[in-house]
PDB file of N, CA and C in Angstrom:
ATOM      1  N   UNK A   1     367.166 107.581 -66.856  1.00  0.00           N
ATOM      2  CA  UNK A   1     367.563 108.960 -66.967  1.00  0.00           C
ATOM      3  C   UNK A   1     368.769 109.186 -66.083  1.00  0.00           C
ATOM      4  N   UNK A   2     369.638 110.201 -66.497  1.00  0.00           N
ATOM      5  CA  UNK A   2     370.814 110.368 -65.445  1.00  0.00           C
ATOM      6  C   UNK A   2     371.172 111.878 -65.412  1.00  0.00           C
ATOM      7  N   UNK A   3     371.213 112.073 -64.455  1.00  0.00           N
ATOM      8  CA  UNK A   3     371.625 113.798 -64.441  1.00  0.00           C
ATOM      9  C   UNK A   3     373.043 114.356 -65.046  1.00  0.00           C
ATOM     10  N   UNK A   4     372.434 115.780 -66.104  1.00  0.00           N
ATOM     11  CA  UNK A   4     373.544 115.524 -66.856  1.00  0.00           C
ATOM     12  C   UNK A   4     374.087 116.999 -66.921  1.00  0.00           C
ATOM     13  N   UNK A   5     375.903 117.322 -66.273  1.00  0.00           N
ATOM     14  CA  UNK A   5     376.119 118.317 -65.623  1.00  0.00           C
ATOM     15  C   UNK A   5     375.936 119.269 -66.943  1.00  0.00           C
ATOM     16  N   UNK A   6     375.961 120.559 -65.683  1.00  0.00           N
ATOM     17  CA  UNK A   6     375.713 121.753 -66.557  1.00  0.00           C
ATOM     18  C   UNK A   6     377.367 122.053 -67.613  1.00  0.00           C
ATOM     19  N   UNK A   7     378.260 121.570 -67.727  1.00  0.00           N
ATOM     20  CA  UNK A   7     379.017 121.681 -67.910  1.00  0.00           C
ATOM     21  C   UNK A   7     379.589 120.112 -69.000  1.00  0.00           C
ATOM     22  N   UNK A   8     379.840 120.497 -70.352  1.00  0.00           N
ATOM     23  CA  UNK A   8     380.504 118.815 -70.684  1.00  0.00           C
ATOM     24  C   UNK A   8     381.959 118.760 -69.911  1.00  0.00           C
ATOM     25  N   UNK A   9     382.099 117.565 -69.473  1.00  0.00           N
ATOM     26  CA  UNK A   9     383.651 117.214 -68.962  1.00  0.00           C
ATOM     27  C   UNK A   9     384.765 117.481 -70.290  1.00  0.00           C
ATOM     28  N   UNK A  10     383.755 117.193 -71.663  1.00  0.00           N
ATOM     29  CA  UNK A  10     385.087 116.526 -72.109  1.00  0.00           C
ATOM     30  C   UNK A  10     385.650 118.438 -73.172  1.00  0.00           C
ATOM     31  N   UNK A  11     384.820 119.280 -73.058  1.00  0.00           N
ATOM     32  CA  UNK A  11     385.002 120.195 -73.922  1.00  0.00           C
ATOM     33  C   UNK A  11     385.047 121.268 -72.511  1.00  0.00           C
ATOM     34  N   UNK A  12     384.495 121.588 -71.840  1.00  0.00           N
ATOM     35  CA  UNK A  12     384.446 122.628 -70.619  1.00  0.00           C
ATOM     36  C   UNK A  12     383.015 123.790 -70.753  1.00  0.00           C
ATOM     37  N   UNK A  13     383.057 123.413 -72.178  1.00  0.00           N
ATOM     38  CA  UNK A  13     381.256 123.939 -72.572  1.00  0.00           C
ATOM     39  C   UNK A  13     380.479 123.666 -71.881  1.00  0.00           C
ATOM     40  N   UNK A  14     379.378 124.438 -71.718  1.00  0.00           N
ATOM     41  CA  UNK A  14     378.005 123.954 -71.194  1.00  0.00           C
ATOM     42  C   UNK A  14     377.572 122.774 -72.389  1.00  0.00           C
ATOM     43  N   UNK A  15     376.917 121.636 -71.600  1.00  0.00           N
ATOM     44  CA  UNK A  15     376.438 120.507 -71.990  1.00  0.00           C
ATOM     45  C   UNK A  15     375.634 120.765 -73.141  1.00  0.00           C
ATOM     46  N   UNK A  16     375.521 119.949 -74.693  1.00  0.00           N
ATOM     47  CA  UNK A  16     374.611 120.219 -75.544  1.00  0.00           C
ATOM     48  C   UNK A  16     374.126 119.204 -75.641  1.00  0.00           C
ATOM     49  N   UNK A  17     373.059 119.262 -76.709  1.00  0.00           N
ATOM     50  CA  UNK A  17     372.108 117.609 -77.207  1.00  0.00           C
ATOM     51  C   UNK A  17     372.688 117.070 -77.957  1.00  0.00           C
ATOM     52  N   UNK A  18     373.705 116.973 -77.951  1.00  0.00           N
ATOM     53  CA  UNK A  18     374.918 116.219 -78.593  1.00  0.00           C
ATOM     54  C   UNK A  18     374.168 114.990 -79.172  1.00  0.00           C
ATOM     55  N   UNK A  19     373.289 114.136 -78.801  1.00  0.00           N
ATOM     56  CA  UNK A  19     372.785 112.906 -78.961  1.00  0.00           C
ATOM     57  C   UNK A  19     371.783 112.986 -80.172  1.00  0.00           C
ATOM     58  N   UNK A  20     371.093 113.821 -80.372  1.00  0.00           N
ATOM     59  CA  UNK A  20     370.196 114.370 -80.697  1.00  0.00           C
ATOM     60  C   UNK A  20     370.660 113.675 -82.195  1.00  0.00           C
ATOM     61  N   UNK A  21     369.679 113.162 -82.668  1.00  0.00           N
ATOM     62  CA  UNK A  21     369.454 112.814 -84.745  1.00  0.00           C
ATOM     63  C   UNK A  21     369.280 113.875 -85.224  1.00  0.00           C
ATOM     64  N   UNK A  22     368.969 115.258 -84.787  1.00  0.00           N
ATOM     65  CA  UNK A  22     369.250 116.103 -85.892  1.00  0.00           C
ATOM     66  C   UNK A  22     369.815 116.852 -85.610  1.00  0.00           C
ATOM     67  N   UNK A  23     370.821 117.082 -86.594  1.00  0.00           N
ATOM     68  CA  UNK A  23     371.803 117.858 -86.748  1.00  0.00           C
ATOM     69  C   UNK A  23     371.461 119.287 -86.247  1.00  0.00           C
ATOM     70  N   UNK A  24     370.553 119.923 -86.875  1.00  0.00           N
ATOM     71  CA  UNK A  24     370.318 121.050 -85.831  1.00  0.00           C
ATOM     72  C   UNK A  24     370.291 121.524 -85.007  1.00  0.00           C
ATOM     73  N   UNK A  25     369.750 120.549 -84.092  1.00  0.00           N
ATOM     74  CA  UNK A  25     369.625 120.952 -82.753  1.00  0.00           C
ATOM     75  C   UNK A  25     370.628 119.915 -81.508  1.00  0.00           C
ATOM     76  N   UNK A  26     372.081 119.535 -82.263  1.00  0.00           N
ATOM     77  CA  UNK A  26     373.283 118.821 -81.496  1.00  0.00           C
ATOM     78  C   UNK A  26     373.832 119.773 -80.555  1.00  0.00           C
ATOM     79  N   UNK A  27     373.865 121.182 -81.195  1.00  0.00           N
ATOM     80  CA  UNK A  27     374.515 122.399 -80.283  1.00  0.00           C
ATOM     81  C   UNK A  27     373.693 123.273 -79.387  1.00  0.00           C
ATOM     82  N   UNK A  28     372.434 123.003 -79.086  1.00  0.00           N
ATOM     83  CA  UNK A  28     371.712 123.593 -78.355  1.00  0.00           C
ATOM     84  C   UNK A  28     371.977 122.790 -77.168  1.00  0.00           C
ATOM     85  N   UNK A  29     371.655 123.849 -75.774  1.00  0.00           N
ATOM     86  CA  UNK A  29     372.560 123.597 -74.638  1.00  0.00           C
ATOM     87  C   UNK A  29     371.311 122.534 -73.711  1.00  0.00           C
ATOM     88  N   UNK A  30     372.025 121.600 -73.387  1.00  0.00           N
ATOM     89  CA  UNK A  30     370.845 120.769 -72.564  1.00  0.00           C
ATOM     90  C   UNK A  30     370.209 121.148 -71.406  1.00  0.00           C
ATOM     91  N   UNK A  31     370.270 122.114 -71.141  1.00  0.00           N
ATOM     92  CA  UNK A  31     369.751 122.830 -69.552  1.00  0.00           C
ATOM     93  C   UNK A  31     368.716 123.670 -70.291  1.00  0.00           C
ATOM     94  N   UNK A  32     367.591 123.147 -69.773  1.00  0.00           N
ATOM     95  CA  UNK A  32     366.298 124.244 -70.243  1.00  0.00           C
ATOM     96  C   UNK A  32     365.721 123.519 -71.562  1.00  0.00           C
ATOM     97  N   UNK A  33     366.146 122.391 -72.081  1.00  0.00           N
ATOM     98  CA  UNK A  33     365.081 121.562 -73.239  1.00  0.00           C
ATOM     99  C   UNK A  33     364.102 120.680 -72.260  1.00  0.00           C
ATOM    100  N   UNK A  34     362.834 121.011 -73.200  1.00  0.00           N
ATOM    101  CA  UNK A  34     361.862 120.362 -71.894  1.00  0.00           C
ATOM    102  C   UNK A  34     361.723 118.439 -72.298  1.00  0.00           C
ATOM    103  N   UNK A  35     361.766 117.671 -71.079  1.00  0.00           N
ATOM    104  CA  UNK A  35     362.129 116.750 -71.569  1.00  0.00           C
ATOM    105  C   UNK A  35     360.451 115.822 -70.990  1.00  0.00           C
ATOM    106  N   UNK A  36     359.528 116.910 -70.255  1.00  0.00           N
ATOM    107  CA  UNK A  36     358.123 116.446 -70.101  1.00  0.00           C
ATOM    108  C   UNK A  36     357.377 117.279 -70.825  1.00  0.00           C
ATOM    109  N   UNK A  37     356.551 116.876 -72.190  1.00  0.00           N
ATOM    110  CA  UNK A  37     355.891 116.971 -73.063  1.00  0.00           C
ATOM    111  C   UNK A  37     354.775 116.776 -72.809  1.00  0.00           C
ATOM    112  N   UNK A  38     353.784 117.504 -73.259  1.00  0.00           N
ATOM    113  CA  UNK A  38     352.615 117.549 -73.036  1.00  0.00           C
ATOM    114  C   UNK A  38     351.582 116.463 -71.557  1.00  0.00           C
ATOM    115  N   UNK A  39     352.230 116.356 -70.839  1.00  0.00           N
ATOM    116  CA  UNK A  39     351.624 115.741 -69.658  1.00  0.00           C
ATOM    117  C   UNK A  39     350.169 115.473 -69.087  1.00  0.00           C
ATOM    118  N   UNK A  40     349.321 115.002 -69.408  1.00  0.00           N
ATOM    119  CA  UNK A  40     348.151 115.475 -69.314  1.00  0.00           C
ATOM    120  C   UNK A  40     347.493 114.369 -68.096  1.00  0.00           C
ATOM    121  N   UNK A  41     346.823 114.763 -66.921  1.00  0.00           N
ATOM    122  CA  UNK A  41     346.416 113.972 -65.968  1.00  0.00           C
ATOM    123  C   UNK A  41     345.561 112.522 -66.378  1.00  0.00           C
ATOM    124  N   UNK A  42     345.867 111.590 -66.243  1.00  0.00           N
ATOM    125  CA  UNK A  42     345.670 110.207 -66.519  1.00  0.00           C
ATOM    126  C   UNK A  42     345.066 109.281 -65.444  1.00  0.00           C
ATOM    127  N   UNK A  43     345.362 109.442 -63.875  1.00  0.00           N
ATOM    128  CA  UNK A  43     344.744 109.007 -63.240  1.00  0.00           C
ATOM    129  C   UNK A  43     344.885 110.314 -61.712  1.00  0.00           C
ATOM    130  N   UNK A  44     344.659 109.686 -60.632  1.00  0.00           N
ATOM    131  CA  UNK A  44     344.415 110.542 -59.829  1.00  0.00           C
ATOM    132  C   UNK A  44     346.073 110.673 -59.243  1.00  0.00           C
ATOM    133  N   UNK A  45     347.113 111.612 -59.391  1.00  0.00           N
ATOM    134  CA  UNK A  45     348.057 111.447 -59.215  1.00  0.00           C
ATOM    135  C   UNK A  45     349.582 111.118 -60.071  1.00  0.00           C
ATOM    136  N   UNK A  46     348.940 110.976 -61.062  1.00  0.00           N
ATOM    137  CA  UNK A  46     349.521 110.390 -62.846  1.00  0.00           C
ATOM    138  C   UNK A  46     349.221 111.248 -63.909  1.00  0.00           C
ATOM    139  N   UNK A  47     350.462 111.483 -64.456  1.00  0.00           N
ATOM    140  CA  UNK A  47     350.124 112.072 -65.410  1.00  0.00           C
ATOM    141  C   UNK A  47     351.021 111.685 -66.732  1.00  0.00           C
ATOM    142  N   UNK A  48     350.382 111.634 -67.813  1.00  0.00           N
ATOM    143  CA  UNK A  48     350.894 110.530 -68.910  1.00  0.00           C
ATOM    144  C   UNK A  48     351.158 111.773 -70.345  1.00  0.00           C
ATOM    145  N   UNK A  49     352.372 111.530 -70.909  1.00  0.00           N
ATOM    146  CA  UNK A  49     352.166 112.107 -72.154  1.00  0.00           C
ATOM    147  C   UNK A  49     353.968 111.576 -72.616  1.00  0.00           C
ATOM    148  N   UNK A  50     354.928 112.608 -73.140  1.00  0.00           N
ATOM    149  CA  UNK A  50     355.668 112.213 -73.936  1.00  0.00           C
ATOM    150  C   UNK A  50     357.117 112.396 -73.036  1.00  0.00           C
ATOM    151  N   UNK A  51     358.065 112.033 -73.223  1.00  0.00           N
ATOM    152  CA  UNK A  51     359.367 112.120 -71.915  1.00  0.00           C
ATOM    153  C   UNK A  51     360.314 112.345 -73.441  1.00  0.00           C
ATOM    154  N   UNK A  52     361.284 112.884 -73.343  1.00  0.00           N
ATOM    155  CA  UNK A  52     362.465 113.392 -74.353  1.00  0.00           C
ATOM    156  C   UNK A  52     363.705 112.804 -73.164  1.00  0.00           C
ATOM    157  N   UNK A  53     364.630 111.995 -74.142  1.00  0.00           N
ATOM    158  CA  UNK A  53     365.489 111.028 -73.734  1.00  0.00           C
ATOM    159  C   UNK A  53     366.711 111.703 -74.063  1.00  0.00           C
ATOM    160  N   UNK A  54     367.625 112.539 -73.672  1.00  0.00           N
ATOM    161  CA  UNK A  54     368.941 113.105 -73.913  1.00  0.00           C
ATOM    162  C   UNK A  54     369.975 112.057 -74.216  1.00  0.00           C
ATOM    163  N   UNK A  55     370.121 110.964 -74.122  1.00  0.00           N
ATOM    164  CA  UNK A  55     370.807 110.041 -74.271  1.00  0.00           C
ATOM    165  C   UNK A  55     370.803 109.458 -75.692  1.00  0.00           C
ATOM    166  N   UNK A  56     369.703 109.212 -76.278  1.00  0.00           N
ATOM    167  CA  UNK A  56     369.675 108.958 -77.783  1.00  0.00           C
ATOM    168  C   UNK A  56     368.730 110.419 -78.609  1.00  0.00           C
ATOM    169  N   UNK A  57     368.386 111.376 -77.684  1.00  0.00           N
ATOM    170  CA  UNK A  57     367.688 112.613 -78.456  1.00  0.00           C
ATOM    171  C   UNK A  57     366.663 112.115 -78.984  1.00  0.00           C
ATOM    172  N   UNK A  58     365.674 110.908 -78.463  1.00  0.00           N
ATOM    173  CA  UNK A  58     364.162 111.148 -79.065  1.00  0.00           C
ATOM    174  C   UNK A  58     363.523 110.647 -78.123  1.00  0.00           C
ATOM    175  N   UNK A  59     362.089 110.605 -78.369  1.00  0.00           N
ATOM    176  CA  UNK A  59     361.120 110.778 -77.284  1.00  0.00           C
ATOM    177  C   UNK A  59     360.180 109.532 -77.476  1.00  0.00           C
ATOM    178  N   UNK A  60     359.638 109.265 -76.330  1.00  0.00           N
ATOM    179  CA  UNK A  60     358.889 108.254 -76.274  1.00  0.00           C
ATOM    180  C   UNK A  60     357.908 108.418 -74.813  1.00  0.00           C
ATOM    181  N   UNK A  61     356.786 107.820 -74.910  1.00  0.00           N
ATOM    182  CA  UNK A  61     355.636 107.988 -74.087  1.00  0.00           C
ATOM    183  C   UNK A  61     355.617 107.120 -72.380  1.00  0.00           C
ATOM    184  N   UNK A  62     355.418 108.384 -71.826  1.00  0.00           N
ATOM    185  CA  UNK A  62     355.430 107.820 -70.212  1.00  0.00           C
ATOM    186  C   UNK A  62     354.903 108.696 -69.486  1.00  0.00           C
ATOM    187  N   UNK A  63     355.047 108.607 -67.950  1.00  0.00           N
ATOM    188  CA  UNK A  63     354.560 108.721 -67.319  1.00  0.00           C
ATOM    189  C   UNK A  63     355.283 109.870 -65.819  1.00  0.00           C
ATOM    190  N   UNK A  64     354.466 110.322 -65.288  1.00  0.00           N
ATOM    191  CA  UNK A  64     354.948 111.249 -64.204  1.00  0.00           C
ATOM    192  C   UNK A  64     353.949 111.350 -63.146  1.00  0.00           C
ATOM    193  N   UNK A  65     354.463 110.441 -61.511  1.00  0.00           N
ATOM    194  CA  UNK A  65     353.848 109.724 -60.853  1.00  0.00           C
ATOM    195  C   UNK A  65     354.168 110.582 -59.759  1.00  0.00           C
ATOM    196  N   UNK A  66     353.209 110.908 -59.107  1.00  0.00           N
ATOM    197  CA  UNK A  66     353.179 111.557 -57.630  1.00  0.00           C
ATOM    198  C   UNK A  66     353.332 110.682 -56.462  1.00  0.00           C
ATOM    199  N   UNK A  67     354.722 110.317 -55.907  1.00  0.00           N
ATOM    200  CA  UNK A  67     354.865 109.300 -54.930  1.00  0.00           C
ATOM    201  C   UNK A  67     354.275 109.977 -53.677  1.00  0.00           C
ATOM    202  N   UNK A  68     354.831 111.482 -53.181  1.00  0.00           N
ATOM    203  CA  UNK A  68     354.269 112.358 -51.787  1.00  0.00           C
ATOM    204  C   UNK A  68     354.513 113.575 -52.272  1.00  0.00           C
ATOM    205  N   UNK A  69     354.585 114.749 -51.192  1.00  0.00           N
ATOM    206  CA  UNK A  69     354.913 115.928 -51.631  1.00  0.00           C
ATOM    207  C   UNK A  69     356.142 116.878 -52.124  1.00  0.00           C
ATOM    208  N   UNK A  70     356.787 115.121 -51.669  1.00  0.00           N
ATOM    209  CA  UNK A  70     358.646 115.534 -52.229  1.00  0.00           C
ATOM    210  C   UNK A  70     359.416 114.823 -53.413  1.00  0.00           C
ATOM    211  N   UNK A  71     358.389 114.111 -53.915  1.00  0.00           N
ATOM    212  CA  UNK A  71     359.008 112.925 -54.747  1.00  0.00           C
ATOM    213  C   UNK A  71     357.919 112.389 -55.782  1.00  0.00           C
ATOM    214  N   UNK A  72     358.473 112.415 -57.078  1.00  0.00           N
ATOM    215  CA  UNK A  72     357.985 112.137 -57.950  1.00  0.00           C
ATOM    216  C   UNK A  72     358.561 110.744 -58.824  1.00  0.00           C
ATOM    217  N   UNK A  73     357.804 110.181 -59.708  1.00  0.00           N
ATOM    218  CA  UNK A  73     358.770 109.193 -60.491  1.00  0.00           C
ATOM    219  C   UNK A  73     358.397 109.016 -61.755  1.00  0.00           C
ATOM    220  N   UNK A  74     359.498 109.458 -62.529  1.00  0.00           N
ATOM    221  CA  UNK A  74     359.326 109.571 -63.611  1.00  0.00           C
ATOM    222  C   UNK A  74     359.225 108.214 -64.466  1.00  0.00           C
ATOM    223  N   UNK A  75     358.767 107.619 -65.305  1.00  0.00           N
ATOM    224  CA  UNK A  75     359.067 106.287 -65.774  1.00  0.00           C
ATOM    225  C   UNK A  75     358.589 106.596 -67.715  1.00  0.00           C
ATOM    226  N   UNK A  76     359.131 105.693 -68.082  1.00  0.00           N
ATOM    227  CA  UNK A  76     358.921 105.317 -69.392  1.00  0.00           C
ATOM    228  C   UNK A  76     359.380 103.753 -70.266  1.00  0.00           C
ATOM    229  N   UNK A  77     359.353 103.360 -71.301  1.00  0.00           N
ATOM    230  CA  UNK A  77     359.440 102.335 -72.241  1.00  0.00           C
ATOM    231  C   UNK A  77     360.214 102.681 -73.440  1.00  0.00           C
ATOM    232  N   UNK A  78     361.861 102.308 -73.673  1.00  0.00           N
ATOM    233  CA  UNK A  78     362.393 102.704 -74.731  1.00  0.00           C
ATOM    234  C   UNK A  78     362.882 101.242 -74.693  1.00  0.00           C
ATOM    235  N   UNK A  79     362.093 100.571 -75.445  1.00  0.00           N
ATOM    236  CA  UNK A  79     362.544  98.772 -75.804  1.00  0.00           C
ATOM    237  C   UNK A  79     362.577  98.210 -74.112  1.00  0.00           C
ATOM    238  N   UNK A  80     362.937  98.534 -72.835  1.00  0.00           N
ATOM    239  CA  UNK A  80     362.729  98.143 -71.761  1.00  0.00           C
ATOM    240  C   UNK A  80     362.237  99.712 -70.895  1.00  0.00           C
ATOM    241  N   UNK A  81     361.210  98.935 -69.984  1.00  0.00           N
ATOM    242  CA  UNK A  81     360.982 100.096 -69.280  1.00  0.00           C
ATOM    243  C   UNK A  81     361.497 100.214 -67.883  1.00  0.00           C
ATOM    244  N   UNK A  82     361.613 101.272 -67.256  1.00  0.00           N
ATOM    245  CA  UNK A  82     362.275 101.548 -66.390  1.00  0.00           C
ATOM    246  C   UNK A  82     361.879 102.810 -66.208  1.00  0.00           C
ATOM    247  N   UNK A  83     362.341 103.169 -64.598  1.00  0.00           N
ATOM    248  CA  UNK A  83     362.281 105.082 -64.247  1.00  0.00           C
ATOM    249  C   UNK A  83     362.963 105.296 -62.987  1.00  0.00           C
ATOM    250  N   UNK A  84     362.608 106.344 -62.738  1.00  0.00           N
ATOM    251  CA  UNK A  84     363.623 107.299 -61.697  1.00  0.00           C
ATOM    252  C   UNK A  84     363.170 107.945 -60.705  1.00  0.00           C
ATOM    253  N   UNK A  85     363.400 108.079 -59.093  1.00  0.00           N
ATOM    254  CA  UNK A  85     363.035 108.586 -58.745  1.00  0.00           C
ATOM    255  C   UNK A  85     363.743 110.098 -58.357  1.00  0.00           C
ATOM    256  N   UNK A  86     362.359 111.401 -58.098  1.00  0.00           N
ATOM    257  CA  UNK A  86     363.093 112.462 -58.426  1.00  0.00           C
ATOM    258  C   UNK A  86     362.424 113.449 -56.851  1.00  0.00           C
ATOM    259  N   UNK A  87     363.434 113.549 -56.169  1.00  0.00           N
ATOM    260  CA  UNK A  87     363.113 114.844 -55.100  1.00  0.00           C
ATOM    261  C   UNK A  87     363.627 115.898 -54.960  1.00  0.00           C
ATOM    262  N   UNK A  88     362.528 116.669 -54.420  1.00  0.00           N
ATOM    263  CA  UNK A  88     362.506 118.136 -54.635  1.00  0.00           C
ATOM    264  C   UNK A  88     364.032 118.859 -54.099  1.00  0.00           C
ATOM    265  N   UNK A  89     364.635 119.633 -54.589  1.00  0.00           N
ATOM    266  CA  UNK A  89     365.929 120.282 -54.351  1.00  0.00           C
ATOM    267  C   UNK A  89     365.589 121.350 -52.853  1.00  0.00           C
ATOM    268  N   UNK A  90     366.632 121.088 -51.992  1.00  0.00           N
ATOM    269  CA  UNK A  90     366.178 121.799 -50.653  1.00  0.00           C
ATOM    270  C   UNK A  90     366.988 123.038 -50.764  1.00  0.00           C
TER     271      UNK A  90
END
């Protein structure tokens, strides 16, 4: 995953789902599409359901991991798996 500004560089627009396979929804603005889907607690600290990928616009199943009270890690499997770690904004 990579953080993706509120702003496109290459148009001066706010960022859309440009990536996105359907055509419909290419011009909707990427700030505020939820990209953790149904999440549902999986183990004590884990919580497992669907992750939405802005980069190719589809979704695939993972995970959202409670490292402490500031940091989370998001992970998933799109042909290789991999994830991210994410702390809280001060």
């Amino acid at each position: 995953m990579k953080t993706v500004p509120a702003t496109d560089p290459e148009t001066g627009k706010p960022a859309t789902d440009k990536n996105n396979p359907d055509p419909a929804k290419r011009h909707r603005p990427i700030v505020g599409i939820h990209v953790l889907i149904g999440m549902k607690p999986s183990d004590p600290g884990k919580w497992s359901g669907t992750l939405y990928n802005d980069d190719d616009g589809k979704t695939y199943v993972g995970n959202l991991i409670e490292i402490d009270g500031n940091s989370i890690r998001i992970e998933g499997c799109a042909g290789v798996c991999g994830g991210q770690v994410l702390k809280r904004a001060k």
